[in-house]
C-alpha atoms as a PDB file:
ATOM      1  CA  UNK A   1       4.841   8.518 -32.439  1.00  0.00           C
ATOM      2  CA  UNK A   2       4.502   9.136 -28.324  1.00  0.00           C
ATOM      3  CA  UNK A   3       7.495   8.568 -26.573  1.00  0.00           C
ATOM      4  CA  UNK A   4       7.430   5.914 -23.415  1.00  0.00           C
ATOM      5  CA  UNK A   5      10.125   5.539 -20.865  1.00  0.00           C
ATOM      6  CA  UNK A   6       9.284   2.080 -18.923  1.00  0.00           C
ATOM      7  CA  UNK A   7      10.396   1.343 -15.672  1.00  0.00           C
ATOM      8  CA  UNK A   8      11.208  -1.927 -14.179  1.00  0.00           C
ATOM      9  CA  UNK A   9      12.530  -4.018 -11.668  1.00  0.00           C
ATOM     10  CA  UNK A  10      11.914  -8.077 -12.324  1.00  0.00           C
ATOM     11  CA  UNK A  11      10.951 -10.191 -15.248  1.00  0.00           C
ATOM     12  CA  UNK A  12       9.486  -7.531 -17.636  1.00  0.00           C
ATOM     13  CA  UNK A  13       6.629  -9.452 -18.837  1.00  0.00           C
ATOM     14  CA  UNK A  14       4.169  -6.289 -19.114  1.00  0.00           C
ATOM     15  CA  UNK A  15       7.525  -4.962 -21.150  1.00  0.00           C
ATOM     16  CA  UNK A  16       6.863  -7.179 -23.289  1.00  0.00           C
ATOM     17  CA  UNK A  17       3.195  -6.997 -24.008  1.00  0.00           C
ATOM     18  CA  UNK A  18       4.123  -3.589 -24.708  1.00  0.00           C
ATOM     19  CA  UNK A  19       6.913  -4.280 -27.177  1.00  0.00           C
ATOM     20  CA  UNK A  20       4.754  -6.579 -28.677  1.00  0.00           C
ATOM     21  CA  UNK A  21       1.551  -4.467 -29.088  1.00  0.00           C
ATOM     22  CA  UNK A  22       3.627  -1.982 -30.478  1.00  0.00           C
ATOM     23  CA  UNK A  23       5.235  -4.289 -33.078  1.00  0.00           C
ATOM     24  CA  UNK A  24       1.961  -5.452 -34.181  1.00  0.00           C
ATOM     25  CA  UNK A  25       1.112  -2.330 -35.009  1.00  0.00           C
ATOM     26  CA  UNK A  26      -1.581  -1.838 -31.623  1.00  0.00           C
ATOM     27  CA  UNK A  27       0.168   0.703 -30.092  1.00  0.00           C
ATOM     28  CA  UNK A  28       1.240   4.026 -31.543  1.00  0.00           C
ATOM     29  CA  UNK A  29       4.196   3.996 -29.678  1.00  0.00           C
ATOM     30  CA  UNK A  30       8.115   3.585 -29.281  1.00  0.00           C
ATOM     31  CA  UNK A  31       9.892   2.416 -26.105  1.00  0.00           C
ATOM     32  CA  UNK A  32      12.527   5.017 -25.703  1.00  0.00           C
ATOM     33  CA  UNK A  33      14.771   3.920 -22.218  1.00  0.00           C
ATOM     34  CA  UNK A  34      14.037   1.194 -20.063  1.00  0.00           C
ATOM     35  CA  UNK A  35      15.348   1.853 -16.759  1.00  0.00           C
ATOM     36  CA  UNK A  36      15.621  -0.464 -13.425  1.00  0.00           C
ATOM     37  CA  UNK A  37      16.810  -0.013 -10.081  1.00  0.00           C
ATOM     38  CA  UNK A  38      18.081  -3.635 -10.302  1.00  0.00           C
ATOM     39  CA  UNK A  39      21.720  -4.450 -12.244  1.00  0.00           C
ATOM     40  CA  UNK A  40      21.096  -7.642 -13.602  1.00  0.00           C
ATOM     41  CA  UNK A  41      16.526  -7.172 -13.629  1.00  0.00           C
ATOM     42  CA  UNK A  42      16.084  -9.854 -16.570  1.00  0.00           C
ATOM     43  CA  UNK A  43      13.559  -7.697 -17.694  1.00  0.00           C
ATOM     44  CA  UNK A  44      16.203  -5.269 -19.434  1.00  0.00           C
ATOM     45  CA  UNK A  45      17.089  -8.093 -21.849  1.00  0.00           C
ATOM     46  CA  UNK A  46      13.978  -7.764 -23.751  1.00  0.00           C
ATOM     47  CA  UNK A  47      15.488  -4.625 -25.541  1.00  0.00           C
ATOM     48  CA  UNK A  48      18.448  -3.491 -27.001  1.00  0.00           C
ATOM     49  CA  UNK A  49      21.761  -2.209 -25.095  1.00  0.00           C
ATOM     50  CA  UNK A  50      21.670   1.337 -26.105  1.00  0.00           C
ATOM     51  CA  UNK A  51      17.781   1.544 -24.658  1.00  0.00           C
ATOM     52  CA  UNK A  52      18.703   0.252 -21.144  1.00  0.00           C
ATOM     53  CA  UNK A  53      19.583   1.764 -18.176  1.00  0.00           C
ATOM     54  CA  UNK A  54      20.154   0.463 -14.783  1.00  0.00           C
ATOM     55  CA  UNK A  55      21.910   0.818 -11.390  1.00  0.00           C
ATOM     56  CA  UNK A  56      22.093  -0.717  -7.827  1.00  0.00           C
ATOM     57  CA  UNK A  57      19.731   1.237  -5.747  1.00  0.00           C
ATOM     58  CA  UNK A  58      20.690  -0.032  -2.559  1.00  0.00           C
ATOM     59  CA  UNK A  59      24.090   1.277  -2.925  1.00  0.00           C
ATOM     60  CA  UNK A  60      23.295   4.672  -2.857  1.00  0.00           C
ATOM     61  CA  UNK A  61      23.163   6.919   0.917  1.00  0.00           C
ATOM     62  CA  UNK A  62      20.005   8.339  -0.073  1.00  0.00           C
ATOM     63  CA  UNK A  63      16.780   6.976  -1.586  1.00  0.00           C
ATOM     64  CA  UNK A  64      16.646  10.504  -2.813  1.00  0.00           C
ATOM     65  CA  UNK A  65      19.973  10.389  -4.884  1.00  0.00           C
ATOM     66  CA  UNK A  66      19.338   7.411  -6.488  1.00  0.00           C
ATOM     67  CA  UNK A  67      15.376   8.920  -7.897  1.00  0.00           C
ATOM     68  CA  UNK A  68      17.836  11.833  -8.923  1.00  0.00           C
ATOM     69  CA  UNK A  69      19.805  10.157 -11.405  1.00  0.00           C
ATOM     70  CA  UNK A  70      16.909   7.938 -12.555  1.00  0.00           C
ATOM     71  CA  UNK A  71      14.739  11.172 -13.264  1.00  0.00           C
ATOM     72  CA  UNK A  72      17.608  12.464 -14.828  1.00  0.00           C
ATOM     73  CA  UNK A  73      18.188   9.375 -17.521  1.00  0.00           C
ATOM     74  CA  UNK A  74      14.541   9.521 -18.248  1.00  0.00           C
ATOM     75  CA  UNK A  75      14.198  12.797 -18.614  1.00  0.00           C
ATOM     76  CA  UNK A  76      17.088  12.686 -21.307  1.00  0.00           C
ATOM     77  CA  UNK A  77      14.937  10.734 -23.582  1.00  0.00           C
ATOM     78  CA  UNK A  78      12.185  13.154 -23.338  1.00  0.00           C
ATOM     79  CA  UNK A  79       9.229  10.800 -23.256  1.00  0.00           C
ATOM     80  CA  UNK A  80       5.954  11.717 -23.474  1.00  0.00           C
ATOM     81  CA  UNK A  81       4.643   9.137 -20.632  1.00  0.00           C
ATOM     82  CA  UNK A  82       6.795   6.876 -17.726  1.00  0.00           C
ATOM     83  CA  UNK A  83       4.997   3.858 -17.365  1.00  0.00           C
ATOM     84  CA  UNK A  84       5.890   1.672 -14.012  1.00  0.00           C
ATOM     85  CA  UNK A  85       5.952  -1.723 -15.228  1.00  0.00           C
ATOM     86  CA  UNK A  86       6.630  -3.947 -12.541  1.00  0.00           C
ATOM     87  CA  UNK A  87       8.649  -1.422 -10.983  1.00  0.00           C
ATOM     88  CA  UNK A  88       9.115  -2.623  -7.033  1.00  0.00           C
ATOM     89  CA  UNK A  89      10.263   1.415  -5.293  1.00  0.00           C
ATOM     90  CA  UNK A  90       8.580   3.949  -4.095  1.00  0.00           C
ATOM     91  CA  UNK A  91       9.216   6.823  -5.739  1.00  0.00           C
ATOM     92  CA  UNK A  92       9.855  10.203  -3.876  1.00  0.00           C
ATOM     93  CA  UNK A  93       7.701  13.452  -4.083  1.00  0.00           C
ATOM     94  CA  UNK A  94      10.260  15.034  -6.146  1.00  0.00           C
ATOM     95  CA  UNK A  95      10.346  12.650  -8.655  1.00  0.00           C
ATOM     96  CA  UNK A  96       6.621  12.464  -9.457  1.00  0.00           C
ATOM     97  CA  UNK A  97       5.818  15.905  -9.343  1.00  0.00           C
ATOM     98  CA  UNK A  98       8.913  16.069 -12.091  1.00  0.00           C
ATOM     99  CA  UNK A  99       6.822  13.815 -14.131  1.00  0.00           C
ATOM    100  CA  UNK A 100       3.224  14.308 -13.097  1.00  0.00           C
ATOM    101  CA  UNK A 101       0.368  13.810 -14.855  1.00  0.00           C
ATOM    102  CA  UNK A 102       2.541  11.417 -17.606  1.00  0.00           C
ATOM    103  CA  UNK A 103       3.330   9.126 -14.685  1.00  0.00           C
ATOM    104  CA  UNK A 104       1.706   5.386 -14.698  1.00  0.00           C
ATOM    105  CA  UNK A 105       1.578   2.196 -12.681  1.00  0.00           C
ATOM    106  CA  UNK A 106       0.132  -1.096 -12.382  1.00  0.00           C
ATOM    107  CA  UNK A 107      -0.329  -2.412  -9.745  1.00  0.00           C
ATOM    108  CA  UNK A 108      -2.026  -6.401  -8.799  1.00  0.00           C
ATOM    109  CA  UNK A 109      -5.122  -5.548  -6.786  1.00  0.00           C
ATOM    110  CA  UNK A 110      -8.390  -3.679  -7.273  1.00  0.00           C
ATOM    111  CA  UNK A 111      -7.862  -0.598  -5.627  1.00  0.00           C
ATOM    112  CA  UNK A 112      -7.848   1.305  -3.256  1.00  0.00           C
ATOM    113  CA  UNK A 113      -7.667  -2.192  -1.930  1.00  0.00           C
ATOM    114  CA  UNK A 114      -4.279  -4.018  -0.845  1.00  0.00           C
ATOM    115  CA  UNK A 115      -1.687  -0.963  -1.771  1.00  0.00           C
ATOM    116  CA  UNK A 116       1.774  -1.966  -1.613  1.00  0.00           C
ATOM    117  CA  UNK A 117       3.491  -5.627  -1.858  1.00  0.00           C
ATOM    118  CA  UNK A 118       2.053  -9.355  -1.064  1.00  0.00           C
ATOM    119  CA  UNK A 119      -1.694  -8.381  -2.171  1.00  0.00           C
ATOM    120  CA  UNK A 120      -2.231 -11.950  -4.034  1.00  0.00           C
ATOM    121  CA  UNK A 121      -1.924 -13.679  -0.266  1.00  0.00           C
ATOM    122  CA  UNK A 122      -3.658 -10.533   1.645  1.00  0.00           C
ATOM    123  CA  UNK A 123      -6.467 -11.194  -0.788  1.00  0.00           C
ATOM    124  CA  UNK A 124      -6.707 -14.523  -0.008  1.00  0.00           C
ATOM    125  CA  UNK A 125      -6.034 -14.482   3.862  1.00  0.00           C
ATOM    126  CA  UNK A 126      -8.639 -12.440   3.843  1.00  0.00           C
ATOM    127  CA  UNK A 127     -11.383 -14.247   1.896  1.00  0.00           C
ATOM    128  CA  UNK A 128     -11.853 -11.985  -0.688  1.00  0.00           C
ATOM    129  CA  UNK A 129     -14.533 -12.941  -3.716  1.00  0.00           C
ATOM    130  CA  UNK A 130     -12.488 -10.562  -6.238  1.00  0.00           C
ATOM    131  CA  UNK A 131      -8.779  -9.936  -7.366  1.00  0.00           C
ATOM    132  CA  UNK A 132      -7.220  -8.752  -9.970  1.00  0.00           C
ATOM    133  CA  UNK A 133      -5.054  -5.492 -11.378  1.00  0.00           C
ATOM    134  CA  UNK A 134      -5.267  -1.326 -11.844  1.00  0.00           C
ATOM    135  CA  UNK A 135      -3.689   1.324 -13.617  1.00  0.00           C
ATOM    136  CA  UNK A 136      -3.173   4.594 -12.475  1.00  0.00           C
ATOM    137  CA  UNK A 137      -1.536   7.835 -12.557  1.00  0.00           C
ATOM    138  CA  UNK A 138       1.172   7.982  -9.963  1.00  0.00           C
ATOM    139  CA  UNK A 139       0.803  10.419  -6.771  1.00  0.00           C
ATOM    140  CA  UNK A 140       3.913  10.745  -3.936  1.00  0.00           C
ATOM    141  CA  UNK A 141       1.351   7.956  -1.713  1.00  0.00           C
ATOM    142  CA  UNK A 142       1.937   4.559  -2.174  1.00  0.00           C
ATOM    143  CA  UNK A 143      -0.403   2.956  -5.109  1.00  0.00           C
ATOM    144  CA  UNK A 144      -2.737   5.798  -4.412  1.00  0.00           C
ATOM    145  CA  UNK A 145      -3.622   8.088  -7.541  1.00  0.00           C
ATOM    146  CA  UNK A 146      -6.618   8.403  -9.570  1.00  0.00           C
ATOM    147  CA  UNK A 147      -7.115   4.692 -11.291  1.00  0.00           C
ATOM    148  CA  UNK A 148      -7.986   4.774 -15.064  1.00  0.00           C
ATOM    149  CA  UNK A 149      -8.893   1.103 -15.317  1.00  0.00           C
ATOM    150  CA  UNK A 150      -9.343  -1.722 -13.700  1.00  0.00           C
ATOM    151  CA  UNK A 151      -9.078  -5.963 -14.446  1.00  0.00           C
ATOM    152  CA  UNK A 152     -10.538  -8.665 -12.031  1.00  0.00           C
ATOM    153  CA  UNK A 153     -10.457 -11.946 -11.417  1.00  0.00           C
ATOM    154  CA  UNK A 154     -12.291 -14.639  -9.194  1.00  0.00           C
ATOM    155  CA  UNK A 155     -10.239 -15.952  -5.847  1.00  0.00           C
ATOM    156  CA  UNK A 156     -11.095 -19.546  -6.455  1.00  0.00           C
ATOM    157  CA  UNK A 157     -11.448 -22.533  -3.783  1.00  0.00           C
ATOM    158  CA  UNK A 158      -7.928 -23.486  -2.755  1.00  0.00           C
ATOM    159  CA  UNK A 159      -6.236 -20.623  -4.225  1.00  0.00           C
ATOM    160  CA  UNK A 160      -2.712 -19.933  -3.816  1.00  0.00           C
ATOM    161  CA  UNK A 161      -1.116 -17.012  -4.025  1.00  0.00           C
ATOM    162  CA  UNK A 162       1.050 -18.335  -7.086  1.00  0.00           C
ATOM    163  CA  UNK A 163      -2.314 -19.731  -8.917  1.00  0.00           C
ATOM    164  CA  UNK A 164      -3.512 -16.371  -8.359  1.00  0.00           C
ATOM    165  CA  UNK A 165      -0.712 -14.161  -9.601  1.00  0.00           C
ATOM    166  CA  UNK A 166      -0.849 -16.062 -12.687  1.00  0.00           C
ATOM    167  CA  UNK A 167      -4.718 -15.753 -13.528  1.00  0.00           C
ATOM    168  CA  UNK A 168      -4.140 -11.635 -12.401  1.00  0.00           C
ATOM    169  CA  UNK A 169      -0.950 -11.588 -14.828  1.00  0.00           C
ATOM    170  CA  UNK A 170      -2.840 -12.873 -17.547  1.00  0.00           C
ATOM    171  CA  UNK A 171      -5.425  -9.915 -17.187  1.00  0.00           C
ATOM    172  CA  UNK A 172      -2.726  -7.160 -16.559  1.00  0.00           C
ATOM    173  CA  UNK A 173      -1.015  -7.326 -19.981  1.00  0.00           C
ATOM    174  CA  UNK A 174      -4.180  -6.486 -21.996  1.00  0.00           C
ATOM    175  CA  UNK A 175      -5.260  -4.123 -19.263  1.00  0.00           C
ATOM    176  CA  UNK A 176      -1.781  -2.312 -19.053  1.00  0.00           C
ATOM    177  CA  UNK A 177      -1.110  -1.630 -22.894  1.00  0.00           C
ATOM    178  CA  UNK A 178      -5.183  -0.551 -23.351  1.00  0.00           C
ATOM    179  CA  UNK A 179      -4.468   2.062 -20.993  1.00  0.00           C
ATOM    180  CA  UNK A 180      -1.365   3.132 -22.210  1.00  0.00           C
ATOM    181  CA  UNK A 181      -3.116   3.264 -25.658  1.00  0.00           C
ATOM    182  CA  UNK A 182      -5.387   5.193 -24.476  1.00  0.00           C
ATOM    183  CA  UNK A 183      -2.645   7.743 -23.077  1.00  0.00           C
ATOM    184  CA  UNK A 184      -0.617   8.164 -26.073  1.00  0.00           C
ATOM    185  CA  UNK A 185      -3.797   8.734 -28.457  1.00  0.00           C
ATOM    186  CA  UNK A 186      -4.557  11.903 -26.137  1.00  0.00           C
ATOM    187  CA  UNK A 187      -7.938  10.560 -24.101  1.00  0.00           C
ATOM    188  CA  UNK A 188      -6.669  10.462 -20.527  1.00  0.00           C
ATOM    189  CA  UNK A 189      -5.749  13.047 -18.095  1.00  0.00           C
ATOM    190  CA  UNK A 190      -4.899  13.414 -14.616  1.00  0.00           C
ATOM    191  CA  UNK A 191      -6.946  16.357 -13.031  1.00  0.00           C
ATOM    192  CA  UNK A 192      -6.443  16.154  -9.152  1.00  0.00           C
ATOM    193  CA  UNK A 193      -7.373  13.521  -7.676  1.00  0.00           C
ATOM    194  CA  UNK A 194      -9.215  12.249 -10.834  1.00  0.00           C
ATOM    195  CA  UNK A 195      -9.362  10.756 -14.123  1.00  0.00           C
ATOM    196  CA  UNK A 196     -10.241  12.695 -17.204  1.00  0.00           C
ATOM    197  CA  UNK A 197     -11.483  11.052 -20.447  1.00  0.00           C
ATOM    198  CA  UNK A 198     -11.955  12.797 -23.715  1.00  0.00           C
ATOM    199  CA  UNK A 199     -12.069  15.497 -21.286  1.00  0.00           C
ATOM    200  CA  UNK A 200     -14.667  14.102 -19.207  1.00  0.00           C
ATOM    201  CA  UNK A 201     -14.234  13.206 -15.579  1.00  0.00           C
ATOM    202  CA  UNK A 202     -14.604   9.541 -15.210  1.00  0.00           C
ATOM    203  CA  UNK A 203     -16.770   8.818 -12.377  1.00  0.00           C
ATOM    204  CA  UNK A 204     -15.306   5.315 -11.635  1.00  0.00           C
ATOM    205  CA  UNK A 205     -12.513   3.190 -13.283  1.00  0.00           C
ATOM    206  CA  UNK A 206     -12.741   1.952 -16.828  1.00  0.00           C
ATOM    207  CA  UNK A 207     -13.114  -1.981 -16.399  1.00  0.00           C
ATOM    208  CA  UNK A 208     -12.289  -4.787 -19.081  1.00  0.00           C
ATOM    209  CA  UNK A 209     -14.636  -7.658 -20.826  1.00  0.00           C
ATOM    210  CA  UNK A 210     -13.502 -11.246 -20.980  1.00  0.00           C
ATOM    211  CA  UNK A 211     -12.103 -10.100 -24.178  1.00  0.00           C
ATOM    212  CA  UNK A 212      -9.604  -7.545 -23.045  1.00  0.00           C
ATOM    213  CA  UNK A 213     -11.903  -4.580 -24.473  1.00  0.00           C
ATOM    214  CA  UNK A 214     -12.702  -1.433 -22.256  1.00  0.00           C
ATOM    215  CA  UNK A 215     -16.223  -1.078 -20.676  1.00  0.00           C
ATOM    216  CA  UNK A 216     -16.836   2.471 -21.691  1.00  0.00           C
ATOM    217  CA  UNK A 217     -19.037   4.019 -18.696  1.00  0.00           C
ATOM    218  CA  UNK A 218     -23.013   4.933 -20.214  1.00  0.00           C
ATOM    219  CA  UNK A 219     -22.470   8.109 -18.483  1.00  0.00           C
ATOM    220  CA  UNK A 220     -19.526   9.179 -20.867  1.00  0.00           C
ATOM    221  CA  UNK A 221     -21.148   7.881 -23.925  1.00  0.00           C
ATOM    222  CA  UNK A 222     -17.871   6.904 -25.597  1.00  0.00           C
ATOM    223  CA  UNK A 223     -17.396   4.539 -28.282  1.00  0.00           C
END
């Protein structure tokens, strides 16, 4: 059973569809800490005390202290991957190279496009056809390592950005525990600035079906 440390900073709902793929039986998997940089994050209520951990990151001197002590907790429940799950920091160079290549995040846009916060009303400011959510492996730039897969969703006429973060949500929960399946069964790497699956480079980002499956590029011939 793979280990996952989960970090997070608001409501925790890709948390959940974590902790409930795994108790259906989905997910080979066990949720070993859950750790935010937010006291009181409500997310940390979806699991039992002795699993959380959690501190006031503004009160520390140095960003760098504070990514410390968090690599510190999570490294104490050895996990096998660290999966950013709403998790709202930047996290220093230190702490991913500590956990490299078993470091994950998703993110709500369709990158490389809109890194960073707000991207539901940059998407639709700028009159984009096409939203929606990645996950990737986590590199010291902000939302800028190799992306494993990929969700979308239509920007609609009169969007908001509230109607739109719901409709992306709704894609992000599949997309975010398929990948994370797919890391704990052994298919995906990080190798540089890429993506290996089943040992293969993949030459662009998995995407999903209106079901929530994986669109397997030809070119790997994957089943």
């Amino acid at each position: 059973m793979r280990r996952i440390a989960v970090l997070v900073s608001g409501r925790g709902s890709n948390l959940q569809a974590l902790l409930d793929a795994i108790a259906a039986g989905t997910l080979g998997a066990e949720v070993v800490g859950v750790f935010s940089d937010r006291l009181r994050a409500p997310a940390l209520e979806r699991v039992p005390a002795d699993l959380r951990w959690s501190r006031d990151a503004k009160a520390y001197a140095q960003r760098s202290d504070f990514d410390a002590e968090l690599a510190d907790a999570i490294a104490a429940t050895h996990p096998d991957w660290v999966v950013c799950a709403g998790y709202l920091r930047l996290l220093d160079e230190t702490f991913v190279e500590r956990f490299r290549g078993r470091l994950l995040n998703i993110h709500p846009s369709l990158l490389p496009a809109y890194r960073g916060l707000k991207t539901h009303a940059r998407a639709i400011a700028d009159g984009a056809g096409a939203h929606g959510a990645s996950v990737h492996f986590v590199s010291p730039d902000l939302d800028a390592g190799a992306v494993v897969a990929q969700a979308a969703v239509p920007i609609l006429p009169g969007d908001t950005p509230e109607a739109l973060a719901d409709r992306v949500l709704a894609v992000e929960h599949p997309l975010l525990v398929g990948v994370v399946g797919l890391a704990v069964d052994g298919r995906i790497a990080e190798s540089g600035d890429r993506v290996l699956l089943d040992g293969h480079p993949l030459l662009r980002p998995l995407s999903v079906d209106s079901a929530g499956h994986f669109v397997f590029p030809s070119q790997n011939a994957l089943p």
